[in-house]
C-alpha atoms as a PDB file:
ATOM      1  CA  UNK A   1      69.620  92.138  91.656  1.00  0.00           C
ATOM      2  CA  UNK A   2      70.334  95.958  91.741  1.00  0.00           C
ATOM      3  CA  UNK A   3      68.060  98.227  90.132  1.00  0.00           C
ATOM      4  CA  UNK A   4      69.950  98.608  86.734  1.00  0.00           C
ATOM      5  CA  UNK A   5      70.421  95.348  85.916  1.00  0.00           C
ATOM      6  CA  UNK A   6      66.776  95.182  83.835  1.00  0.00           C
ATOM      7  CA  UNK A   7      67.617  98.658  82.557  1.00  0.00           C
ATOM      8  CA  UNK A   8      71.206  97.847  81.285  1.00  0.00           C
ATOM      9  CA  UNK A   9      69.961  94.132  79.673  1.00  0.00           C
ATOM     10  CA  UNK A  10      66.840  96.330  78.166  1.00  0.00           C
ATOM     11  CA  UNK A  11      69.241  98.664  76.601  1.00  0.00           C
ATOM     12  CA  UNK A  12      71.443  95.338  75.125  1.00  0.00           C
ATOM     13  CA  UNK A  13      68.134  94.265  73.794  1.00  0.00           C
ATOM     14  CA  UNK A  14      67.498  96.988  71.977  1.00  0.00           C
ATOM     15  CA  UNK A  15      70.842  98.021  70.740  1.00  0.00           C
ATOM     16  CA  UNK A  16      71.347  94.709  69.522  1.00  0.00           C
ATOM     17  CA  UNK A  17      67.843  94.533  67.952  1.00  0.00           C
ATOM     18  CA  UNK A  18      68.253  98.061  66.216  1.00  0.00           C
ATOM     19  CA  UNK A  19      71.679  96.691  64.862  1.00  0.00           C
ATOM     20  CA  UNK A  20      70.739  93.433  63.243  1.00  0.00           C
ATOM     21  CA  UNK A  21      67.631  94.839  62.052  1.00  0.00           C
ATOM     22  CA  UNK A  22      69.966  97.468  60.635  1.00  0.00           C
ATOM     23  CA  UNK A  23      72.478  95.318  58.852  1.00  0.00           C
ATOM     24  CA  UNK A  24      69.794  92.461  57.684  1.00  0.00           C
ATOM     25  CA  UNK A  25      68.077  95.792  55.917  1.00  0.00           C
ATOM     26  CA  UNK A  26      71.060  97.159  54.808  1.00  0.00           C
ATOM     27  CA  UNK A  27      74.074  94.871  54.781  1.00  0.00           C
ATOM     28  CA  UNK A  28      76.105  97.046  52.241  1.00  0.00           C
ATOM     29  CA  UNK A  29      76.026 100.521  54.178  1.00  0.00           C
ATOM     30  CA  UNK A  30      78.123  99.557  57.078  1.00  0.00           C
ATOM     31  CA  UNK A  31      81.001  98.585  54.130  1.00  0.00           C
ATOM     32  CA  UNK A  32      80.703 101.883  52.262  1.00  0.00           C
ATOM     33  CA  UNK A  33      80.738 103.915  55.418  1.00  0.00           C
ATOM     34  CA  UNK A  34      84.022 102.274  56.544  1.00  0.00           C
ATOM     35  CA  UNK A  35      85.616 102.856  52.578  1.00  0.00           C
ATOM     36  CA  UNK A  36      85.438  98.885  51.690  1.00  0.00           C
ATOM     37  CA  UNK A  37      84.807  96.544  49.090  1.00  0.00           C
ATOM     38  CA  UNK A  38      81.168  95.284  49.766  1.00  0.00           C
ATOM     39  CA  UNK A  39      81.348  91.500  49.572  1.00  0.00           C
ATOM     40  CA  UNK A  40      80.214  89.561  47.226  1.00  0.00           C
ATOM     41  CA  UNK A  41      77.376  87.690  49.482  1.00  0.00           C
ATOM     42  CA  UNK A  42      75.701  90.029  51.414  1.00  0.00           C
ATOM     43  CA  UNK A  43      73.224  87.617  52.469  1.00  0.00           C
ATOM     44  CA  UNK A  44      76.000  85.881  54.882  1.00  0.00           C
ATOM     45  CA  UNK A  45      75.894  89.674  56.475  1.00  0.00           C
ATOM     46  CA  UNK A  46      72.560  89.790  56.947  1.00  0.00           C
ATOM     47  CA  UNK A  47      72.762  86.085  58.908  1.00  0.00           C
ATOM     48  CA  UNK A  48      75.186  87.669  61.191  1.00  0.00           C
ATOM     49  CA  UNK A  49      72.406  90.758  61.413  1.00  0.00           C
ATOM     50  CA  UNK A  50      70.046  88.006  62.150  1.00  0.00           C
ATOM     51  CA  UNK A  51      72.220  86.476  65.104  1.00  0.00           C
ATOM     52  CA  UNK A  52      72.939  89.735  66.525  1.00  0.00           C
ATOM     53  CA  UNK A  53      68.755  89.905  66.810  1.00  0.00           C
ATOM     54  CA  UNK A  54      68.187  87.089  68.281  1.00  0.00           C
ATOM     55  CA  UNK A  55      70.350  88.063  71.126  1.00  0.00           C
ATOM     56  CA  UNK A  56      68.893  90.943  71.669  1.00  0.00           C
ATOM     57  CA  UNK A  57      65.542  88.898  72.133  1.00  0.00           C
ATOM     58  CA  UNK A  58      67.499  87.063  74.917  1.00  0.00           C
ATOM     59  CA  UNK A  59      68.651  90.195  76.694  1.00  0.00           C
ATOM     60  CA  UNK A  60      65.359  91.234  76.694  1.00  0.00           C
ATOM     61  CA  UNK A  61      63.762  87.905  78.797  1.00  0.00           C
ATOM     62  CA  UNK A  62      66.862  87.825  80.640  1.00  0.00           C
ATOM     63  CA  UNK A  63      66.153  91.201  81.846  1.00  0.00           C
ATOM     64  CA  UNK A  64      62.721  89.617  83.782  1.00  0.00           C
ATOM     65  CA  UNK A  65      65.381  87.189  86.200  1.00  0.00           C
ATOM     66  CA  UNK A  66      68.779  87.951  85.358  1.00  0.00           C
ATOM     67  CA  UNK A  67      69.465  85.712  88.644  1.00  0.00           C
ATOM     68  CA  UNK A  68      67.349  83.164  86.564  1.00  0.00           C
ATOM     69  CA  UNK A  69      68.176  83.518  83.041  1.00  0.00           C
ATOM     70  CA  UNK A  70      72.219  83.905  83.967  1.00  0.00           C
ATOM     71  CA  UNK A  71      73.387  81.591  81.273  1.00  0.00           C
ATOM     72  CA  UNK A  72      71.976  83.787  78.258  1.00  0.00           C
ATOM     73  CA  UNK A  73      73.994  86.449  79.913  1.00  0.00           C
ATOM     74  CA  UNK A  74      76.773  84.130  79.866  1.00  0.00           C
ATOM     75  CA  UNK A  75      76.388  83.170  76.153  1.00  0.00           C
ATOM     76  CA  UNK A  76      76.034  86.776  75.277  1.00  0.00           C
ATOM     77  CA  UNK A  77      79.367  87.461  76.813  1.00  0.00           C
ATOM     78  CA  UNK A  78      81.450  84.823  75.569  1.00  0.00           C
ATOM     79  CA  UNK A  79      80.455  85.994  72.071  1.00  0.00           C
ATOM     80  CA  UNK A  80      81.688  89.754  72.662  1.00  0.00           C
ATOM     81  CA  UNK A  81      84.802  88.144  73.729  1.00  0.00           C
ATOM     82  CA  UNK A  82      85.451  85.550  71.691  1.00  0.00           C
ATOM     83  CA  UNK A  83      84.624  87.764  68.574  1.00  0.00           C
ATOM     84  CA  UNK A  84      87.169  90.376  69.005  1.00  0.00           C
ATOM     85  CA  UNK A  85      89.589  87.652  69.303  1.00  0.00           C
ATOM     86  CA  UNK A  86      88.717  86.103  66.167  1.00  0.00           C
ATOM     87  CA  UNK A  87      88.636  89.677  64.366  1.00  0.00           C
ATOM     88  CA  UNK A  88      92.005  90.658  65.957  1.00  0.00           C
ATOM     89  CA  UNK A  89      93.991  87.303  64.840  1.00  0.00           C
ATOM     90  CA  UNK A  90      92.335  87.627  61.217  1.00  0.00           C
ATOM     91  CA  UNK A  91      93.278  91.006  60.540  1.00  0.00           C
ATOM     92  CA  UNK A  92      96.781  90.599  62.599  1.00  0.00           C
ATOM     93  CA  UNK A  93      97.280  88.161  59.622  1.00  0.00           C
ATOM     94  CA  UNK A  94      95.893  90.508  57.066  1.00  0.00           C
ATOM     95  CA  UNK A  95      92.422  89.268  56.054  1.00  0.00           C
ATOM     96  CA  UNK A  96      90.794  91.908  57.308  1.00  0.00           C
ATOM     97  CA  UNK A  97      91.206  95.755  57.563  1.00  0.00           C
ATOM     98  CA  UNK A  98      91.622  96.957  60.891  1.00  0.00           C
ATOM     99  CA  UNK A  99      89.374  99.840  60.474  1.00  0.00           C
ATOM    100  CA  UNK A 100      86.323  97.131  60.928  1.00  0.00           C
ATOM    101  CA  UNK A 101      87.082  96.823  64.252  1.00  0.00           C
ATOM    102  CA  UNK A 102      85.493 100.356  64.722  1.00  0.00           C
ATOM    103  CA  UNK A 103      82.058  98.516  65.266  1.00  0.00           C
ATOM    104  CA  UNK A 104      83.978  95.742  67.557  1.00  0.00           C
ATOM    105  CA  UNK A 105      83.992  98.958  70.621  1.00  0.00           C
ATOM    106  CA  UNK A 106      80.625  99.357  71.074  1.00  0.00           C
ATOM    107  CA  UNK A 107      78.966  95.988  69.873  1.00  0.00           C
ATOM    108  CA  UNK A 108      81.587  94.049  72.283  1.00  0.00           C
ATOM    109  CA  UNK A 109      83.855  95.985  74.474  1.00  0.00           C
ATOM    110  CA  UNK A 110      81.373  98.406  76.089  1.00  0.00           C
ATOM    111  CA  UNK A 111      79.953  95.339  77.172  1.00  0.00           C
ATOM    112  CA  UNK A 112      82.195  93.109  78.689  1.00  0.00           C
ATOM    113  CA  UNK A 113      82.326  95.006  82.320  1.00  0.00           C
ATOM    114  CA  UNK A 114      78.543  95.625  82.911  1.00  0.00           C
ATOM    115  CA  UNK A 115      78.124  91.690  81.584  1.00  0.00           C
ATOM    116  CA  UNK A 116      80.774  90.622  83.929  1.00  0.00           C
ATOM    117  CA  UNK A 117      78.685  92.457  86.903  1.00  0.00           C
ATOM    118  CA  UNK A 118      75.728  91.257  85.846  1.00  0.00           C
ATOM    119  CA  UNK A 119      77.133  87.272  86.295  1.00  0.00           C
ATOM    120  CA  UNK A 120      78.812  88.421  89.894  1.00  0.00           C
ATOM    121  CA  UNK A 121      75.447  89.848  91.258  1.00  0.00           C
ATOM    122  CA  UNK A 122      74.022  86.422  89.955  1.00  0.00           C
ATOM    123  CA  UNK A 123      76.298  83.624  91.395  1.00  0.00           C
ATOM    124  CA  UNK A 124      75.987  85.906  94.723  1.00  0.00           C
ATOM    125  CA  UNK A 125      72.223  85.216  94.726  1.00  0.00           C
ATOM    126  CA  UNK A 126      72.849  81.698  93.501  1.00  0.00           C
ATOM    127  CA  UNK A 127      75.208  81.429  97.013  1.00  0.00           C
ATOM    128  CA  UNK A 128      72.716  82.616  99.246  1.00  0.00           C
ATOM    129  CA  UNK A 129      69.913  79.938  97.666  1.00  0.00           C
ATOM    130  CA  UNK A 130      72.162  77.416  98.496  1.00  0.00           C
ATOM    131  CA  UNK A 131      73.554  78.694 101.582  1.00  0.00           C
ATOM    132  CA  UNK A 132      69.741  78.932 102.715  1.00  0.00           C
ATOM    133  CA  UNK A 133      68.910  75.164 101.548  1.00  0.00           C
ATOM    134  CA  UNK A 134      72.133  72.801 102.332  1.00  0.00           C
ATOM    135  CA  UNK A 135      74.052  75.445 104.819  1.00  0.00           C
ATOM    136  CA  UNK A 136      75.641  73.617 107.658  1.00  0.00           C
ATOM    137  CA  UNK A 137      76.626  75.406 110.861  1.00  0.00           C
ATOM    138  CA  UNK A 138      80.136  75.533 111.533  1.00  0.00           C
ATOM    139  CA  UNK A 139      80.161  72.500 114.185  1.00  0.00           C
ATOM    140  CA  UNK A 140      78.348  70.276 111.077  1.00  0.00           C
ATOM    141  CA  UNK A 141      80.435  71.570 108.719  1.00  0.00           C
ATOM    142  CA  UNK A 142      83.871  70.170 111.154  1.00  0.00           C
ATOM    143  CA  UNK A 143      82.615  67.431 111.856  1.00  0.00           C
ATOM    144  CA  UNK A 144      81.788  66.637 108.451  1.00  0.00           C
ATOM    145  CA  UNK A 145      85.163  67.327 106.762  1.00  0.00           C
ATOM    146  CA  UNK A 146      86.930  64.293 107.144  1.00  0.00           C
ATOM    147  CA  UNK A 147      91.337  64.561 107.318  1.00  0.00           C
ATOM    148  CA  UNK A 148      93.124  62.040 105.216  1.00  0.00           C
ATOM    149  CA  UNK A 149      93.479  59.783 108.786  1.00  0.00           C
ATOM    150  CA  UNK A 150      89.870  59.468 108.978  1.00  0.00           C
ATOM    151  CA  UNK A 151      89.304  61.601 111.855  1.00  0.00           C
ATOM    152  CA  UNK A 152      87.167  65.085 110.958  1.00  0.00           C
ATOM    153  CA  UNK A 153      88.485  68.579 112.002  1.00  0.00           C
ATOM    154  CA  UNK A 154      85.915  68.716 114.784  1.00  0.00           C
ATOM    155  CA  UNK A 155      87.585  65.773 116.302  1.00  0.00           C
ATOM    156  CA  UNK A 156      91.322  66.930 115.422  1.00  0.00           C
ATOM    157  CA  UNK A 157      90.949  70.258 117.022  1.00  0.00           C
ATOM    158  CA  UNK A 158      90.575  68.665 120.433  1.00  0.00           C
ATOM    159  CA  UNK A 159      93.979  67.408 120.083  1.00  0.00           C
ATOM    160  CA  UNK A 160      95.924  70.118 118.391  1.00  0.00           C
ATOM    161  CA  UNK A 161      95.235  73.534 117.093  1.00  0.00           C
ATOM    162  CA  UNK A 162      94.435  73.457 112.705  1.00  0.00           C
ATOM    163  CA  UNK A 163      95.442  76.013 110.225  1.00  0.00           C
ATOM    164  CA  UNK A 164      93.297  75.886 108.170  1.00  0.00           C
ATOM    165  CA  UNK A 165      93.857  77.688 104.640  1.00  0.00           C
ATOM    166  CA  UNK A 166      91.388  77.695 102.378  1.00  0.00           C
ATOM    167  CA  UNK A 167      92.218  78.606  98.807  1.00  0.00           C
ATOM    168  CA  UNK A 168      90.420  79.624  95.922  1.00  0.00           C
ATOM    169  CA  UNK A 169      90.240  77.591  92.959  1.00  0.00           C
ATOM    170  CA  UNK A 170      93.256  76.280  92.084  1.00  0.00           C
ATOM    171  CA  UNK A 171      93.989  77.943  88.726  1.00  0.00           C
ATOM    172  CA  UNK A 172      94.042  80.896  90.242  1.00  0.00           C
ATOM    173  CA  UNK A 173      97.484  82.902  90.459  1.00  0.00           C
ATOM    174  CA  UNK A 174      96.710  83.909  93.727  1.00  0.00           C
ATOM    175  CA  UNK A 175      95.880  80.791  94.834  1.00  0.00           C
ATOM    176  CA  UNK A 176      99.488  79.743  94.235  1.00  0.00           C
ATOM    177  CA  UNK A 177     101.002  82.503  96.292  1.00  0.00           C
ATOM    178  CA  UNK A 178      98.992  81.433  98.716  1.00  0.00           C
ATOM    179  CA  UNK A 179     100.537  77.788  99.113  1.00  0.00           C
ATOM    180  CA  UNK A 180     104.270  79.338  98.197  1.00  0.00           C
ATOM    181  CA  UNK A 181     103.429  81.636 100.687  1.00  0.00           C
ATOM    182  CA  UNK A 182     102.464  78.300 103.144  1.00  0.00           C
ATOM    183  CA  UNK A 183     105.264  76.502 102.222  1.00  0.00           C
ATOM    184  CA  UNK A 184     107.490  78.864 103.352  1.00  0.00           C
ATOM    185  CA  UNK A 185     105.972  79.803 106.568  1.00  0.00           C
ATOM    186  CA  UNK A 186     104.680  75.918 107.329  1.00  0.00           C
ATOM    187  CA  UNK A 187     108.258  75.548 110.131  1.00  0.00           C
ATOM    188  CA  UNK A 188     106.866  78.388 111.479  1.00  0.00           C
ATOM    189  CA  UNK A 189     103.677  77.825 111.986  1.00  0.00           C
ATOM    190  CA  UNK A 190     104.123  73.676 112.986  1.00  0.00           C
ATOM    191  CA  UNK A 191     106.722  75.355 115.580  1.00  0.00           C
ATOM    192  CA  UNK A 192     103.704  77.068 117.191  1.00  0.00           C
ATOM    193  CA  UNK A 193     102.388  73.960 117.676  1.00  0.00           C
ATOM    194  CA  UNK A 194      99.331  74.332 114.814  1.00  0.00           C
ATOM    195  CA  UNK A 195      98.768  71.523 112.237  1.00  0.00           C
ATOM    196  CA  UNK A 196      98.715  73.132 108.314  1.00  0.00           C
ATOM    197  CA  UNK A 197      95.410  71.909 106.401  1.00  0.00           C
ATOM    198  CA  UNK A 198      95.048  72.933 102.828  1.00  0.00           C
ATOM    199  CA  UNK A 199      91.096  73.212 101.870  1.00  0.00           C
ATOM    200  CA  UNK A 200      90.613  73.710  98.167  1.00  0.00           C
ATOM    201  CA  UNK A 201      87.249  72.853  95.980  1.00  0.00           C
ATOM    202  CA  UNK A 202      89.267  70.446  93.631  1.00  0.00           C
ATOM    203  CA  UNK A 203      89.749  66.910  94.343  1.00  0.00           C
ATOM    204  CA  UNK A 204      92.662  65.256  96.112  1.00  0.00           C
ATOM    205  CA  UNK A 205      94.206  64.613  93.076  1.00  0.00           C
ATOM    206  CA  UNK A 206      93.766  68.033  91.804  1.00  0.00           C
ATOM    207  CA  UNK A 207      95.006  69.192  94.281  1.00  0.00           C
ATOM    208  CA  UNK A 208      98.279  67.135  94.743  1.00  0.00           C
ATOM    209  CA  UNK A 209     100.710  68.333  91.970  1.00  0.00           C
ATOM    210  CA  UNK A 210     100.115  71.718  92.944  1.00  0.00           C
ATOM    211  CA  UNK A 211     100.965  71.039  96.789  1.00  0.00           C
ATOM    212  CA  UNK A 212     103.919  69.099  95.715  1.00  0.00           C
ATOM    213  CA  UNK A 213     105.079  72.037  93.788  1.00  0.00           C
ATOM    214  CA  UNK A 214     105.154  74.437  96.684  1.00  0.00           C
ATOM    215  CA  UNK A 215     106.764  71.574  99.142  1.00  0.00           C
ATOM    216  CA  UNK A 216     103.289  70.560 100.605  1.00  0.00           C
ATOM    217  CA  UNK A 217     103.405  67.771  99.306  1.00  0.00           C
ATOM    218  CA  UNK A 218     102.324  65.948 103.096  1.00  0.00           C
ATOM    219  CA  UNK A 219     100.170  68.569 104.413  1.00  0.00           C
ATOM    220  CA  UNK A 220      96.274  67.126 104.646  1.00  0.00           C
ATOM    221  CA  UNK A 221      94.114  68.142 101.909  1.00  0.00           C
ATOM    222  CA  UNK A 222      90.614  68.743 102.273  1.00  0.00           C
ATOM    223  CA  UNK A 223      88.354  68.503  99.373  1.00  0.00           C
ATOM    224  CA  UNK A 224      85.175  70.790  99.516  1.00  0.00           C
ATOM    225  CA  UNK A 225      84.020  70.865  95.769  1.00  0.00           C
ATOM    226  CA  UNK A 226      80.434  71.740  97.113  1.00  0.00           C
ATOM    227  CA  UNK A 227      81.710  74.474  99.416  1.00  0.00           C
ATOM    228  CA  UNK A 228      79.993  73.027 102.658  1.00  0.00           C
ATOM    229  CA  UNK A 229      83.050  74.093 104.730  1.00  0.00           C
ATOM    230  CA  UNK A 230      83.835  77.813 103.043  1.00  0.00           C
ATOM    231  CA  UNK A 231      80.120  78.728 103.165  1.00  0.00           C
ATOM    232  CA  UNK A 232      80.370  77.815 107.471  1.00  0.00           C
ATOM    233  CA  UNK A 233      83.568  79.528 107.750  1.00  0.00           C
ATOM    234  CA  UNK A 234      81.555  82.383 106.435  1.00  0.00           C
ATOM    235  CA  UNK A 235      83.950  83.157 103.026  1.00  0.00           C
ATOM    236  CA  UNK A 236      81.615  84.345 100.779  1.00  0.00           C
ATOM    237  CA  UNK A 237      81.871  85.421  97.336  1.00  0.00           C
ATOM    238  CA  UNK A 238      83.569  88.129  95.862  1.00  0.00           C
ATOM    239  CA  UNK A 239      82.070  90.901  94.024  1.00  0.00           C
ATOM    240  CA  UNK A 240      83.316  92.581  91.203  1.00  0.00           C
ATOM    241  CA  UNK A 241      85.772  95.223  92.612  1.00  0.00           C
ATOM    242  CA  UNK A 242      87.197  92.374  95.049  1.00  0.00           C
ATOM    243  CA  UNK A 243      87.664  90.483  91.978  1.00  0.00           C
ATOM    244  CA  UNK A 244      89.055  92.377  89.671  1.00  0.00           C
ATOM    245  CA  UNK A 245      89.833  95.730  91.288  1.00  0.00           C
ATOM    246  CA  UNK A 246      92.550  97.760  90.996  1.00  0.00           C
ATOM    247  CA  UNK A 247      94.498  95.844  94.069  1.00  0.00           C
ATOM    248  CA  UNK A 248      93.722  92.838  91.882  1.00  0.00           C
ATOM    249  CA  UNK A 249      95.445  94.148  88.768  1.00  0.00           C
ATOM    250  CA  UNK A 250      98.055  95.975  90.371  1.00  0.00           C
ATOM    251  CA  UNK A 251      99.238  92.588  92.386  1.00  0.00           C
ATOM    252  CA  UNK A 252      98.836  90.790  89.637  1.00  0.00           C
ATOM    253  CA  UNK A 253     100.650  92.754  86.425  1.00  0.00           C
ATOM    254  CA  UNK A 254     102.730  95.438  88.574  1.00  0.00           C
ATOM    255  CA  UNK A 255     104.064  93.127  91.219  1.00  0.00           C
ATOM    256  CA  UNK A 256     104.627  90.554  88.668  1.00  0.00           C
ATOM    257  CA  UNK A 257     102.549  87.532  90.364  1.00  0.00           C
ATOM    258  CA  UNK A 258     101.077  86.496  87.448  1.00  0.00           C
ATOM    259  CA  UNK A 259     104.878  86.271  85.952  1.00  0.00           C
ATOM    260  CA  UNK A 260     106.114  84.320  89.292  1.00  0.00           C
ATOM    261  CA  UNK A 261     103.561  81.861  89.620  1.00  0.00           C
ATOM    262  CA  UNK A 262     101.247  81.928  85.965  1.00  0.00           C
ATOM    263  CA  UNK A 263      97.781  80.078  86.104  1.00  0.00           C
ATOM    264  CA  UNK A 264      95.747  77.166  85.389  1.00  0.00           C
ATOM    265  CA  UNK A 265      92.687  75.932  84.184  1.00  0.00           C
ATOM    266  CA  UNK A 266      90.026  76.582  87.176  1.00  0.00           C
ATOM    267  CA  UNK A 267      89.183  73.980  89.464  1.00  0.00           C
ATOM    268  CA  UNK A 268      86.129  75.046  91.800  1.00  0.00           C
ATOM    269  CA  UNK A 269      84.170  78.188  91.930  1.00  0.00           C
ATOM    270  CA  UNK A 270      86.028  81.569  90.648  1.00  0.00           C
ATOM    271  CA  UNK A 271      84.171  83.484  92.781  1.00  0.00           C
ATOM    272  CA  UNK A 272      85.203  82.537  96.175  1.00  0.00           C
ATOM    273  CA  UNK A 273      87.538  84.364  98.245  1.00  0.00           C
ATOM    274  CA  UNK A 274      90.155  82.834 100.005  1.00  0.00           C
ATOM    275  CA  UNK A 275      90.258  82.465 103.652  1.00  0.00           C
ATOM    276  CA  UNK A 276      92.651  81.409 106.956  1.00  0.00           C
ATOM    277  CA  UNK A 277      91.759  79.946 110.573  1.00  0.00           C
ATOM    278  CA  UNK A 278      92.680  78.799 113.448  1.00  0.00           C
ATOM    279  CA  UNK A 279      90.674  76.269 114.884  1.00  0.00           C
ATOM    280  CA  UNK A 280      90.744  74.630 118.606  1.00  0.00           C
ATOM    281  CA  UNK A 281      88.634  72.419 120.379  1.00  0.00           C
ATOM    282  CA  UNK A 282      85.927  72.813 117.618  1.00  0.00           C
ATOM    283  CA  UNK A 283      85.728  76.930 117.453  1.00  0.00           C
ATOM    284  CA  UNK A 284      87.476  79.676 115.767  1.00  0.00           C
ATOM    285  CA  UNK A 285      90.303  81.673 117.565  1.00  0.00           C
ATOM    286  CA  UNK A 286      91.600  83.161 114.602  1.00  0.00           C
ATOM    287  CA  UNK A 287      90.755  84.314 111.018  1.00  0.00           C
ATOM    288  CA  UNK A 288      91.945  86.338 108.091  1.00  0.00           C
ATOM    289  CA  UNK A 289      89.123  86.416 105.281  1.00  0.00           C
ATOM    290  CA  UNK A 290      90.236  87.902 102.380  1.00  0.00           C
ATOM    291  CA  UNK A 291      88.859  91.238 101.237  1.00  0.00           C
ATOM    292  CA  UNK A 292      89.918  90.694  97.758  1.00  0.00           C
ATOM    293  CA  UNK A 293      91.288  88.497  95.446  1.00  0.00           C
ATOM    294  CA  UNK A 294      95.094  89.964  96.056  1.00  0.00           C
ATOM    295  CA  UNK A 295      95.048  89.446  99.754  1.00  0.00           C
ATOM    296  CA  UNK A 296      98.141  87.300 101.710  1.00  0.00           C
ATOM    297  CA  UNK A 297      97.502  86.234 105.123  1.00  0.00           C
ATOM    298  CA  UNK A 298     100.687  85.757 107.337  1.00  0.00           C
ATOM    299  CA  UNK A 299     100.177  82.320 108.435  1.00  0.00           C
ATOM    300  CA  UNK A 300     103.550  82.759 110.896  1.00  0.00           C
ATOM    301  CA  UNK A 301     101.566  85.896 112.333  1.00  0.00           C
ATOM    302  CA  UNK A 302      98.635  83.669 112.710  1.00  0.00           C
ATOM    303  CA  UNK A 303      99.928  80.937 114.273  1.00  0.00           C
ATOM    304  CA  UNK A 304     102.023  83.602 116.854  1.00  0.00           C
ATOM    305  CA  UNK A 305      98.546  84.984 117.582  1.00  0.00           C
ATOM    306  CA  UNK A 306      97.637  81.693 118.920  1.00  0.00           C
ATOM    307  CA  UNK A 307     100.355  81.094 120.533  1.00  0.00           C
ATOM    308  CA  UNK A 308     100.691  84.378 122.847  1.00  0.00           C
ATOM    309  CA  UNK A 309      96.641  83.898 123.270  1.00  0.00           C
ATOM    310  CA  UNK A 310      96.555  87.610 121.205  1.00  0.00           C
ATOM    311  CA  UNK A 311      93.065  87.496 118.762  1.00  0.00           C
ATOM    312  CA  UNK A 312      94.752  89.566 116.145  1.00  0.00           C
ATOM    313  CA  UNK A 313      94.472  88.724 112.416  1.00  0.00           C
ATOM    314  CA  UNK A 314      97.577  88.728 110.637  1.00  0.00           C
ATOM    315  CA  UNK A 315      97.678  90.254 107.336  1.00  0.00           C
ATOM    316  CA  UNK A 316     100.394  91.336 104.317  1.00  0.00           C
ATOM    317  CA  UNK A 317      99.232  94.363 102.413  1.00  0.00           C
END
């Protein structure tokens, strides 16, 4: 974990332990300083002072492992998310002055990207644990991922060159660009003589309205819900800029993806980066691993690359 990880959890700790001590001591100031009525049952404030302590308790061991003690991070953050949603649909519908939200910047907002780092840096480690205990090499990982026909991708390879496209999970917007962008390119890249095989970490029946949606419908599927096959192929995990950088944003608001293709519930890690290779006779001529989130591969470019014998990756900015 970098270096200000502890710090930044310490400082949680004690901002959120200075704050509910504050408001369980004095659970009308806050009110008066903000011009409101004080309620009527200021011992219901001084619960929610409580609660705000106790997390700050959890910061604090979290702070020792945050690799470790990830899911009090987690907690932490889906309550300085969820609560600004609940304030801003209660006082959208007038049962509760907007000025109140004030406190909502720094006991929520300021948090959410340093939180969202913190979770990043600790799936990453998480990875690499598992990587280092159930990692396969590349040839184990082939021959281990079984097409639809019964024979594995090891095998296949002999016979014809694979595409293989791995995707990230399968609610992500990206992730459906990424098969539109397969589905139109698939003529292309069968013409080259390469057979298209989707890899996604849902299972095959996951992953089958989605491929039908985007004409895919009889391309193999792999399923690799435990990731054997991404973590050989070397895709790692994406950290925080890759996934949700400004090439991330801009792609997905500017550009209108989000609008094209919308999003699902997510199905697999949302973490991993997406990848694209060409394999033959069990090794890799060709790959395009995504260096963000936003990243297209040109599977026609790919395919091409093979073709003419050129190593080049093909890429869309």
């Amino acid at each position: 974990m970098p270096s200000w990880v502890p710090t930044l959890l310490k400082l949680a700790a004690v901002y959120n332990l200075a704050w509910g001590t504050f408001v369980v001591l004095y659970p009308r100031l806050p009110f008066d300083w903000l011009g409101l009525d004080v309620p009527n049952y200021p011992s219901i404030v001084q619960c929610l002072g409580m609660v705000i302590g106790v997390y700050g308790i959890g910061y604090w061991i979290a702070a020792r492992d945050a690799a470790t003690h990830w899911p009090i991070v987690l907690v932490g953050l889906l309550g300085k998310v969820f609560g600004p949603i609940g304030f801003v649909y209660t006082a959208f519908h007038g049962n509760l002055p907007w000025s109140m939200g004030l406190t909502i910047l720094t006991n929520d907002v300021a948090w959410w990207l340093p939180f969202c780092a913190i979770l990043v840096h600790a799936a990453r480690i998480d990875e690499a644990r598992l990587a280092r205990e159930t990692g396969l090499s590349l040839e184990q990982a082939l021959r281990a991922a079984i097409l639809p026909d019964g024979q594995s991708v090891y095998e296949r390879s002999f016979q014809s060159p694979l595409l293989l496209v791995c995707v990230r999970h399968l609610g992500c917007t990206f992730c459906r660009e990424m098969l539109a962008d397969l589905g139109r390119q698939r003529d292309d890249v069968i013409r080259a003589g390469l057979t298209p095989v989707v890899v996604s970490m849902g299972t095959v029946a996951q992953a089958a309205p989605m491929l039908l949606a985007y004409g895919l419908n009889d391309v193999a599927h792999l399923s690799d819900p435990e990731r054997r096959l991404y973590r050989a192929l070397e895709l790692p995990f994406g950290s925080f800029a890759q996934l949700f950088g400004c090439k991330t944003v801009w792609r997905a608001v500017a550009e209108g993806v989000v609008l094209r293709f919308g999003f699902g519930r997510m199905v697999g890690n949302g973490l991993q980066l997406s990848g694209t290779f060409v394999v033959r006779n069990g090794i890799i001529e060709q790959a395009h691993r995504h260096t963000s989130t936003a990243d297209r591969a040109d599977f026609k470019n790919l395919a091409c690359g093979v073709t003419s014998g050129s190593m080049r990756t093909g890429v869309v900015s």
